[in-house]
Each structure stands twice: as C-alpha cells, then as structure tokens.
N, C-alpha and C. Protein backbone atom coordinates (compact mmCIF):
# COMPACT_ATOMS: atom_id res chain seq x y z
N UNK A 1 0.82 -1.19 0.00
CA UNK A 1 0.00 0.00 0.00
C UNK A 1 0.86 1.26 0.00
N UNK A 2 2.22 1.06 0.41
CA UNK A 2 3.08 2.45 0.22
C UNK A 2 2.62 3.10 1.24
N UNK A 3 2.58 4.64 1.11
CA UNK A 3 2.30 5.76 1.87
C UNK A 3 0.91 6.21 1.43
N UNK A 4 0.33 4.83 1.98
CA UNK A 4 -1.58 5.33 1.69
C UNK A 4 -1.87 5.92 3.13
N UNK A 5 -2.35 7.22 3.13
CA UNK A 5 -2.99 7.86 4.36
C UNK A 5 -4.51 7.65 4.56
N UNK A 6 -5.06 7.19 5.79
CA UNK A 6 -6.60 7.53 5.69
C UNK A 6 -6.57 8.74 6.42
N UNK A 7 -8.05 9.95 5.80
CA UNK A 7 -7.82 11.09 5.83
C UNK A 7 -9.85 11.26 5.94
N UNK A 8 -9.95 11.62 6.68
CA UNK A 8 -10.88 12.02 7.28
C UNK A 8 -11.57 12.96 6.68
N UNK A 9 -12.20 13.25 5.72
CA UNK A 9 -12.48 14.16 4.89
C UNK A 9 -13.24 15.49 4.94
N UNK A 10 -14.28 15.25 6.21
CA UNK A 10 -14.52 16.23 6.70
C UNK A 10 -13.73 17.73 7.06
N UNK A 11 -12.68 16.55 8.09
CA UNK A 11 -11.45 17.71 8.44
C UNK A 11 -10.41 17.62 7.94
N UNK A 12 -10.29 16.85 6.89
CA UNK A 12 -8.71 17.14 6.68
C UNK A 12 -7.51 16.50 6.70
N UNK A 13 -7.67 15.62 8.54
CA UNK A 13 -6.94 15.53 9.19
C UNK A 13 -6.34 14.14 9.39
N UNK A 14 -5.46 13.32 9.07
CA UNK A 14 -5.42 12.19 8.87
C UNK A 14 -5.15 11.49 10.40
N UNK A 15 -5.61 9.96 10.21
CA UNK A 15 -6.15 9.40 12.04
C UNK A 15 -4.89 9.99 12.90
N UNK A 16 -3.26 9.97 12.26
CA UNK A 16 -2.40 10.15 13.03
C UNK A 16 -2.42 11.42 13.81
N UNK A 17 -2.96 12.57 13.66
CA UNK A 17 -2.89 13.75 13.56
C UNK A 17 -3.73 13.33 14.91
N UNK A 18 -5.34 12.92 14.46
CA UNK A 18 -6.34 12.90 15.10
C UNK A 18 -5.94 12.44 16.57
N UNK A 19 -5.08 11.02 16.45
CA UNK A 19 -4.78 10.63 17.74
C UNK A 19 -3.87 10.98 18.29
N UNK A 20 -3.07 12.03 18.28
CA UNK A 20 -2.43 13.24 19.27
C UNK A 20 -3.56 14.11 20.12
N UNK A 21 -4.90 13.99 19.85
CA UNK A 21 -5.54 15.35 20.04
C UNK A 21 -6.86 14.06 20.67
N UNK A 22 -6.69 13.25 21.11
CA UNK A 22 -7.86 12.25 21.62
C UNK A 22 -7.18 10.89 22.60
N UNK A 23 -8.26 10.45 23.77
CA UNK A 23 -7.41 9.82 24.81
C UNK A 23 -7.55 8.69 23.95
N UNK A 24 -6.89 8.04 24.87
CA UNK A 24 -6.91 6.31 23.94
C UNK A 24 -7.49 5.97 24.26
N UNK A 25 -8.63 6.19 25.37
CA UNK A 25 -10.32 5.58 25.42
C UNK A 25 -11.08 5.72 24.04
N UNK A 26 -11.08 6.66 23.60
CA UNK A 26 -11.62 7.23 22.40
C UNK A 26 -11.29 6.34 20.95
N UNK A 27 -9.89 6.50 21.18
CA UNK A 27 -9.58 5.73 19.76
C UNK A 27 -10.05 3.91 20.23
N UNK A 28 -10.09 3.03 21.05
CA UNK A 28 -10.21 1.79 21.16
C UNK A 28 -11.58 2.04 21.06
N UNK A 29 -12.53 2.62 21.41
CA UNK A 29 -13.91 2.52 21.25
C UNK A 29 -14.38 2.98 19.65
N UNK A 30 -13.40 3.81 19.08
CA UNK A 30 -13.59 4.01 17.71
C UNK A 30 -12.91 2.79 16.60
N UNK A 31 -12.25 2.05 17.12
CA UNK A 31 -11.21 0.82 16.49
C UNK A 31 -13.24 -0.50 16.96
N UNK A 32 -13.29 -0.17 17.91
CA UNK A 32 -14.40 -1.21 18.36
C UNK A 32 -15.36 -0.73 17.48
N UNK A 33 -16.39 0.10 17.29
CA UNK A 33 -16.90 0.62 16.24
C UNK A 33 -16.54 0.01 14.91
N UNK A 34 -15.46 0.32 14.36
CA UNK A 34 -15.03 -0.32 12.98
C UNK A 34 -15.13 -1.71 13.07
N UNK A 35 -14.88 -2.58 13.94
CA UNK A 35 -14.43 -4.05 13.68
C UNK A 35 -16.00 -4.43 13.96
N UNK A 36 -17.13 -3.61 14.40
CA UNK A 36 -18.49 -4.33 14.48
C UNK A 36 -19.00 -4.36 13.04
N UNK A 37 -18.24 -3.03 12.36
CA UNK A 37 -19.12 -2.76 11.19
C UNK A 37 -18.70 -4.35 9.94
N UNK A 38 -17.33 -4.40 10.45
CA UNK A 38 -16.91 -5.15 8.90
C UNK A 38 -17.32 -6.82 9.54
N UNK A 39 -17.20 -7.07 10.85
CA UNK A 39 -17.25 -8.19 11.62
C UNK A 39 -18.06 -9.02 10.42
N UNK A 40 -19.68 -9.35 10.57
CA UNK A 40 -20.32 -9.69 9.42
C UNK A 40 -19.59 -10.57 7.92
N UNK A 41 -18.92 -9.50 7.48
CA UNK A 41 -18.17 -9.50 6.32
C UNK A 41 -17.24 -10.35 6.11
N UNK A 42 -16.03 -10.08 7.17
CA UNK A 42 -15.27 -11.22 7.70
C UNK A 42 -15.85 -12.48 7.81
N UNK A 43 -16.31 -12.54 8.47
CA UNK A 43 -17.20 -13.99 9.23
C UNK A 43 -17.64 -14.53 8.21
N UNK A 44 -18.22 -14.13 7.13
CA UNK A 44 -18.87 -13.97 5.91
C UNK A 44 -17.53 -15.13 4.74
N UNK A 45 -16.34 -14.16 4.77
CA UNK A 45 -15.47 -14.98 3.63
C UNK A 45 -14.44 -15.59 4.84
N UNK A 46 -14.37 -15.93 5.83
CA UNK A 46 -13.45 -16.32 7.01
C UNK A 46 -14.16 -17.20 7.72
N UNK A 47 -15.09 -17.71 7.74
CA UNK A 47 -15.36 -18.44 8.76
C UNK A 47 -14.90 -19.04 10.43
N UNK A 48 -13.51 -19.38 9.72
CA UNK A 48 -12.76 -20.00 10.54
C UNK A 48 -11.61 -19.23 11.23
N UNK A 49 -11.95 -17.65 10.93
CA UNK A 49 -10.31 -16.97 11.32
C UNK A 49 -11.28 -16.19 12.69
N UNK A 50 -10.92 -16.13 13.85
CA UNK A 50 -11.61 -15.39 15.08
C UNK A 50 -11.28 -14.33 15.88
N UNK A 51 -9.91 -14.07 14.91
CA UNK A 51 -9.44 -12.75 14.99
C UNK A 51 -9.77 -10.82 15.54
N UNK A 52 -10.87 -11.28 14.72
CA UNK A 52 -11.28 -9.81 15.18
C UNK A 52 -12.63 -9.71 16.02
N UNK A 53 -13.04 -10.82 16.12
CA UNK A 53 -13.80 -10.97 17.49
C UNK A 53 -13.02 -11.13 18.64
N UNK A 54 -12.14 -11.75 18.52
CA UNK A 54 -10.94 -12.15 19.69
C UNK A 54 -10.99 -9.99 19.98
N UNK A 55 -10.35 -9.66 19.33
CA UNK A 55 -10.04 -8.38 19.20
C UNK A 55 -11.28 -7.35 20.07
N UNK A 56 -12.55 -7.76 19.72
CA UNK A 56 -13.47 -7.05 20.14
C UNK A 56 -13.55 -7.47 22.00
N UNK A 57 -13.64 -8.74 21.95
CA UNK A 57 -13.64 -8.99 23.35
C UNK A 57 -12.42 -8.43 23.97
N UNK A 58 -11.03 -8.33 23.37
CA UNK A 58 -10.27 -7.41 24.12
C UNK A 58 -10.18 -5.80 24.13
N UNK A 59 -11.05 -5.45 23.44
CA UNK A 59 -11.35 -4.10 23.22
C UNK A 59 -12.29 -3.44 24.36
N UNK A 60 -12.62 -4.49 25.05
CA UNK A 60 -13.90 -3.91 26.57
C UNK A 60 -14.96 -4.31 25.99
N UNK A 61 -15.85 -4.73 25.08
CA UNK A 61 -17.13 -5.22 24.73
C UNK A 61 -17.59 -6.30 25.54
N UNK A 62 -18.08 -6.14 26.28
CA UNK A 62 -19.06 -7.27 26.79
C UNK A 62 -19.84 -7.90 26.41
C-alpha cells in the first residue's frame, strides 16, 4: 500500500494527527466501532479466522 494515508475528509486531518488530540479511550472505542461494522463481512469470507472478534472482546465489549 506504500504511503496510503486515511484522511478524514470532513477535516482534513489524517487518524495520526487525530490521535495526538484524543485519549486512547476514544480511539479503542472508535477501532471497536469499525471491527463491528466489517465483523459480518469477515465472518462472511473467514469463517474460521476469530481474529477480530478475539479483538473485540479485548477491546472492553461485553
């Protein structure tokens, strides 16, 4: 992928930027957010990989 940035388009501001300026409560609950959305998807062509559920349960999700 090289020097692919994700960039937030609203502001501008790419995540690195973002997470100088936010606690790391914030960003793990925003990382938890993302992995619910694609979870589905995964599970979907992965069946067998438990990775990012593993991930969610260590993320604080109950």
């Amino acid at each position: 992928m090289g020097n692919v940035k994700f960039i937030d388009t609203d502001k501008g501001k790419t995540i690195g930027e973002l997470q100088n300026k936010v606690e790391h409560k914030t960003l793990v609950l925003w990382a938890v957010d993302c992995t619910e959305r694609v979870l589905p998807f995964f599970e979907e062509r992965h069946p067998d990989d438990k990775r990012l559920l593993l991930d969610l349960k260590n993320g604080g999700k109950k």
